[in-house]
C-alpha atoms as a PDB file:
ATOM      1  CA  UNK A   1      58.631 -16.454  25.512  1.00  0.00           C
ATOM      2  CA  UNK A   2      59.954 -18.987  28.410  1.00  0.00           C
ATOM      3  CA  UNK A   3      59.542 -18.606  31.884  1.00  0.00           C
ATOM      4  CA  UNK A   4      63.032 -20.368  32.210  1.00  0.00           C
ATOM      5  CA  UNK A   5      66.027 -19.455  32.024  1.00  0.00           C
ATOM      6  CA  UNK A   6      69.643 -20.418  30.945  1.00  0.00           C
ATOM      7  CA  UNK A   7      71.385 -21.787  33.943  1.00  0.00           C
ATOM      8  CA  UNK A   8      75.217 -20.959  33.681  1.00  0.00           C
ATOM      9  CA  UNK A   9      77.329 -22.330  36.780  1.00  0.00           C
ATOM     10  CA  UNK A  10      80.500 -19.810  35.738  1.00  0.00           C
ATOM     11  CA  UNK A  11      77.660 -16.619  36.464  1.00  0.00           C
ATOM     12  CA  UNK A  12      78.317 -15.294  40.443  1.00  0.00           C
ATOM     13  CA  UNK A  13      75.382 -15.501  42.498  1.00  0.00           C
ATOM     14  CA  UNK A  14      73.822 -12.860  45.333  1.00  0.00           C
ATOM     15  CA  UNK A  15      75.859 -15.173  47.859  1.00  0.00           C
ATOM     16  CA  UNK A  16      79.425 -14.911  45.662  1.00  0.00           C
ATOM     17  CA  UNK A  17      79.006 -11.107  45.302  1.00  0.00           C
ATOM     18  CA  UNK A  18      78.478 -10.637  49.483  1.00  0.00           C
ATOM     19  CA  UNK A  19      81.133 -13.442  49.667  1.00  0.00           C
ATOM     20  CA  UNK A  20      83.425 -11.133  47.699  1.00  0.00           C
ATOM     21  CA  UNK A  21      82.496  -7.950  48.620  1.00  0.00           C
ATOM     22  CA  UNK A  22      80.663  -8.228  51.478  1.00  0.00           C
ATOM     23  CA  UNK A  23      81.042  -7.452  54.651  1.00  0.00           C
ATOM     24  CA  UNK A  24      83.225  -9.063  57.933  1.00  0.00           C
ATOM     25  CA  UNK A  25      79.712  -9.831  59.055  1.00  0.00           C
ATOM     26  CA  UNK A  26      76.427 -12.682  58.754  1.00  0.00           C
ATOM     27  CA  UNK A  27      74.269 -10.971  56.637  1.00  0.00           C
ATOM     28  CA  UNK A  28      71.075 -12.309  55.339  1.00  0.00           C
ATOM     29  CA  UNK A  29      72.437 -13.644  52.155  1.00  0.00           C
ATOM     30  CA  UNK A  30      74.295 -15.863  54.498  1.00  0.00           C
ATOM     31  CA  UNK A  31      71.511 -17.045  55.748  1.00  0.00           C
ATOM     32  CA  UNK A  32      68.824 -17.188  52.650  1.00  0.00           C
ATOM     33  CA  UNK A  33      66.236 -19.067  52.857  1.00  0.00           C
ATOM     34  CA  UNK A  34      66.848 -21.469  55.923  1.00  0.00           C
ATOM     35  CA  UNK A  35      66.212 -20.811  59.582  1.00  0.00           C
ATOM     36  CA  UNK A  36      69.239 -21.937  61.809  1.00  0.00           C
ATOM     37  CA  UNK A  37      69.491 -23.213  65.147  1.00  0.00           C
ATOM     38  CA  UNK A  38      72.621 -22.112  66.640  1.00  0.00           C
ATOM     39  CA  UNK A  39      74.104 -21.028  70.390  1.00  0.00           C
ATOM     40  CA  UNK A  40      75.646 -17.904  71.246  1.00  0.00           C
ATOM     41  CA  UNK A  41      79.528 -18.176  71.488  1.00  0.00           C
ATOM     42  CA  UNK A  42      80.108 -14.845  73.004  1.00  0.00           C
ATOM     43  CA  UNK A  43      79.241 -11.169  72.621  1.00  0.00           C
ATOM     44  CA  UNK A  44      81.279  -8.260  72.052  1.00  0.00           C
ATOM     45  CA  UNK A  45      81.093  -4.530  71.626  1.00  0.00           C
ATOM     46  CA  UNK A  46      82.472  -2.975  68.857  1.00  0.00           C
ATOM     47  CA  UNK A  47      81.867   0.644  67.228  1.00  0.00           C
ATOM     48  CA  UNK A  48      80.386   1.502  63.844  1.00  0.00           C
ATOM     49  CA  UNK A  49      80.363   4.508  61.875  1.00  0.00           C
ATOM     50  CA  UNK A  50      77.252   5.111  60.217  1.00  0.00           C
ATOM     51  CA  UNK A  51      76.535   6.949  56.804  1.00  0.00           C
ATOM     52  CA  UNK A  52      76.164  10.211  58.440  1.00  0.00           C
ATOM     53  CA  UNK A  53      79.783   9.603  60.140  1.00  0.00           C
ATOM     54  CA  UNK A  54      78.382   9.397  63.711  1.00  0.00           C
ATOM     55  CA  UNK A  55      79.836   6.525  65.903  1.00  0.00           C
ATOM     56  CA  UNK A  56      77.462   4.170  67.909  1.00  0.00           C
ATOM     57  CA  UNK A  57      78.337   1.318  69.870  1.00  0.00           C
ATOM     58  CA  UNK A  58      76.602  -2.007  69.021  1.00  0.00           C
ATOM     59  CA  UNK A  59      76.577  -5.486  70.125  1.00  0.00           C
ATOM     60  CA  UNK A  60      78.683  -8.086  68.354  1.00  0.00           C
ATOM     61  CA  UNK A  61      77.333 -12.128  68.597  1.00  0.00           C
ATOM     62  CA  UNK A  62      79.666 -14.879  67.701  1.00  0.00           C
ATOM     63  CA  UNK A  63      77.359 -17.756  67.430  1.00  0.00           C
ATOM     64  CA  UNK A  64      77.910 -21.841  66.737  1.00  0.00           C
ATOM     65  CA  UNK A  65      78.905 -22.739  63.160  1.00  0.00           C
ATOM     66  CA  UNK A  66      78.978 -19.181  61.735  1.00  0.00           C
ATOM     67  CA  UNK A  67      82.452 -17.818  60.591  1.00  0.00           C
ATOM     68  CA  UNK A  68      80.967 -14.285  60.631  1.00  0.00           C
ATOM     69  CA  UNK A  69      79.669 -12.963  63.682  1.00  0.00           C
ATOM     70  CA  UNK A  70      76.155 -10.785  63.832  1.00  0.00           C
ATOM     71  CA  UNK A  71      75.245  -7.518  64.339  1.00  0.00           C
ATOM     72  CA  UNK A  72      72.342  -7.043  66.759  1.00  0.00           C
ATOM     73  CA  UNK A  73      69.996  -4.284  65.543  1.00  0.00           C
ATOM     74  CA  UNK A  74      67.103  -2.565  68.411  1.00  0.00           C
ATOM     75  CA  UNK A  75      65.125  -5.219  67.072  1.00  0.00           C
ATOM     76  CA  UNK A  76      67.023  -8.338  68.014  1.00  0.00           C
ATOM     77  CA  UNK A  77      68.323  -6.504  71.031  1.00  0.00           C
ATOM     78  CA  UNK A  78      64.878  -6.338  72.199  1.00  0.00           C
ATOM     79  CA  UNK A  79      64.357  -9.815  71.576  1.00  0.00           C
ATOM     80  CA  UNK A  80      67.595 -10.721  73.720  1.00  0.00           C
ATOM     81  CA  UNK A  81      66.685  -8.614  76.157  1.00  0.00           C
ATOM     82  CA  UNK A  82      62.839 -10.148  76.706  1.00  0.00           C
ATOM     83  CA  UNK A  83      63.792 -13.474  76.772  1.00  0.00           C
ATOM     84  CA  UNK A  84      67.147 -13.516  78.303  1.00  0.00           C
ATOM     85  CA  UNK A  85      67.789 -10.296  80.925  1.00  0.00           C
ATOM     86  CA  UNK A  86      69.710  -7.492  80.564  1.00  0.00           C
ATOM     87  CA  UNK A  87      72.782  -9.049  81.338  1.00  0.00           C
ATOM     88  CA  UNK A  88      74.462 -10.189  78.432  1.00  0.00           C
ATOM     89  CA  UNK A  89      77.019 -12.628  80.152  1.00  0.00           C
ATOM     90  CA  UNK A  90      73.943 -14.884  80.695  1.00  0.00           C
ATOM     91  CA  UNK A  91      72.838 -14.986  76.839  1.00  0.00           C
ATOM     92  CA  UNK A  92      76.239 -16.738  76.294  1.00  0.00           C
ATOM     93  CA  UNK A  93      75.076 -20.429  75.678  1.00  0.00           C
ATOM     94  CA  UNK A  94      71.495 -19.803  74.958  1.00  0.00           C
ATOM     95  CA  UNK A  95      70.275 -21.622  72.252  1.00  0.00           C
ATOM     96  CA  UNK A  96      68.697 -19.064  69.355  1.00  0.00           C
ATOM     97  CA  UNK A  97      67.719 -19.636  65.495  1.00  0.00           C
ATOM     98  CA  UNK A  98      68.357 -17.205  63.099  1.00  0.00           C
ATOM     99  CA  UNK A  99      66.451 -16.216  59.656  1.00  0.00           C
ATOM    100  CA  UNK A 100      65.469 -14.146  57.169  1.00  0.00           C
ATOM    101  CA  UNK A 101      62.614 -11.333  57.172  1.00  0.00           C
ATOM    102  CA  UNK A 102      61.832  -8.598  55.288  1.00  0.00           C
ATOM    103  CA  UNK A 103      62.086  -5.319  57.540  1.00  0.00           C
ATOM    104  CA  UNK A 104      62.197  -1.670  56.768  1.00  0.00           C
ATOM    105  CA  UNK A 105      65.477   0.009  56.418  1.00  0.00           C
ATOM    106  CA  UNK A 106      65.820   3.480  55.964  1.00  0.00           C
ATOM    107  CA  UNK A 107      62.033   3.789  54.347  1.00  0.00           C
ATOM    108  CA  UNK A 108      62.701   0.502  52.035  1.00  0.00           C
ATOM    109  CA  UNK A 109      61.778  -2.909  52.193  1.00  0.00           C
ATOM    110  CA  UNK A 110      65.041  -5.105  52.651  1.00  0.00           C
ATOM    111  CA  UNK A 111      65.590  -8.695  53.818  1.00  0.00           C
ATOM    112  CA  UNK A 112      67.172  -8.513  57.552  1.00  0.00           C
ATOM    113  CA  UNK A 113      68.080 -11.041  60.262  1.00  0.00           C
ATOM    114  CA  UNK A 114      66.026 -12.028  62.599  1.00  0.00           C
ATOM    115  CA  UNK A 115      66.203 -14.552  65.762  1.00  0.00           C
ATOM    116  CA  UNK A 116      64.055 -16.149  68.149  1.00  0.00           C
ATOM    117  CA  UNK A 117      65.571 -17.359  71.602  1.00  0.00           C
ATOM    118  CA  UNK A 118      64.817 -21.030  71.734  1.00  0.00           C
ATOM    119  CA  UNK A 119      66.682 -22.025  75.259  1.00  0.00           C
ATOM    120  CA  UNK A 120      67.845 -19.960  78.015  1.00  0.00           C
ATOM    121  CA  UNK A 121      71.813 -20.589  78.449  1.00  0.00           C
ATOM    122  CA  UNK A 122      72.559 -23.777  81.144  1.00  0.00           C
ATOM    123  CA  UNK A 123      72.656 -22.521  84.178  1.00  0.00           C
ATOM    124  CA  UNK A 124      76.078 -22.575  86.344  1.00  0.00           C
ATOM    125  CA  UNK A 125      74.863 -23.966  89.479  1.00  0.00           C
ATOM    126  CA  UNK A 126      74.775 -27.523  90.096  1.00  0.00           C
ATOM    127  CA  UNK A 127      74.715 -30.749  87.813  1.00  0.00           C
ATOM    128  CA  UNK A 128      72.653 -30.384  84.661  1.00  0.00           C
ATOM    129  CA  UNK A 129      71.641 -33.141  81.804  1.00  0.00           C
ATOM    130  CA  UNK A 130      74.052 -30.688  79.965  1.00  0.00           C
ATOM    131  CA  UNK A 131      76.405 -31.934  82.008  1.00  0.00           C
ATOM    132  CA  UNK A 132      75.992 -35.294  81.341  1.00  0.00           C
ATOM    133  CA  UNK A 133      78.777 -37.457  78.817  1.00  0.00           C
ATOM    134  CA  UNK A 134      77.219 -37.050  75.456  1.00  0.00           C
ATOM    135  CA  UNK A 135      74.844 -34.812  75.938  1.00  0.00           C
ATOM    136  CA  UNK A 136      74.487 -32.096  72.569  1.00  0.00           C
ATOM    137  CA  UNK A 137      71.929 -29.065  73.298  1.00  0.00           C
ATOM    138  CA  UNK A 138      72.237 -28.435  69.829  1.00  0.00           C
ATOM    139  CA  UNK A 139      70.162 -31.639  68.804  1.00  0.00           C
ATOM    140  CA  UNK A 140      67.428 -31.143  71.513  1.00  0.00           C
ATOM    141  CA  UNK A 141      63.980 -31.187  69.696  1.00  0.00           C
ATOM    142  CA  UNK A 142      63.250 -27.819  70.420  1.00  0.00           C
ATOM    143  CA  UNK A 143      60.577 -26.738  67.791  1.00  0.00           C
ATOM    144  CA  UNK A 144      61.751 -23.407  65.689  1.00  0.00           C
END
């Protein structure tokens, strides 16, 4: 018997069933395998409604290249809040990567999102090199 097998390019992947089915949000399937260096767009609140039908509040990130915007669990919250404050106006511009780790959910093992904060956001006060013509913070060599 073959370790191999039959590649057909008509069969739907993990990514075209999330794509299809999925939800309004980055999930990890989005992200697979890579890690991603991205910025934080802007943060929202918005309300979920878990299994149980309870409501809770949670934080919303629109980030740099991403059409779908992520759901910060305690986790990454904590992460935010460590490296950045706890004022989420000043996480908007701050430089993060995102990837994929395998966390417990609800007593299983499931593959979750993760980020690390890579760059505070620019400050507002005074000139920066941010400021300066043709200057990208996305292609800074900051190691992830």
């Amino acid at each position: 018997m073959s370790d191999f097998e039959d590649y057909d390019p008509d069969t739907p992947t993990e990514a075209d069933l999330d794509q299809a089915y999925g939800s309004k949000y980055l999930s990890a399937a989005g992200v697979g395998d890579r890690k991603i260096k991205t910025a934080i767009k802007k943060i929202r609140k918005e309300e979920f409604r878990g299994n149980d039908g309870t409501k809770q509040m949670k934080f919303v990130l629109h980030l740099e290249n991403f059409d779908r915007p992520m759901v910060i669990n305690a986790t990454n919250m904590q992460t935010l809040v460590e490296a950045l404050g706890r004022v989420p106006a000043k996480w908007v511009g701050a430089v993060i990567g995102v990837y994929v780790e395998n966390v417990t959910f609800g007593g299983k093992r499931v593959a979750g999102l993760r980020l690390r904060v890579l760059a505070a956001a620019p400050t507002k006060s005074g000139p920066s090199s941010a400021d300066e013509p043709g200057h990208d913070d996305m292609n800074d060599d900051i190691p992830f």
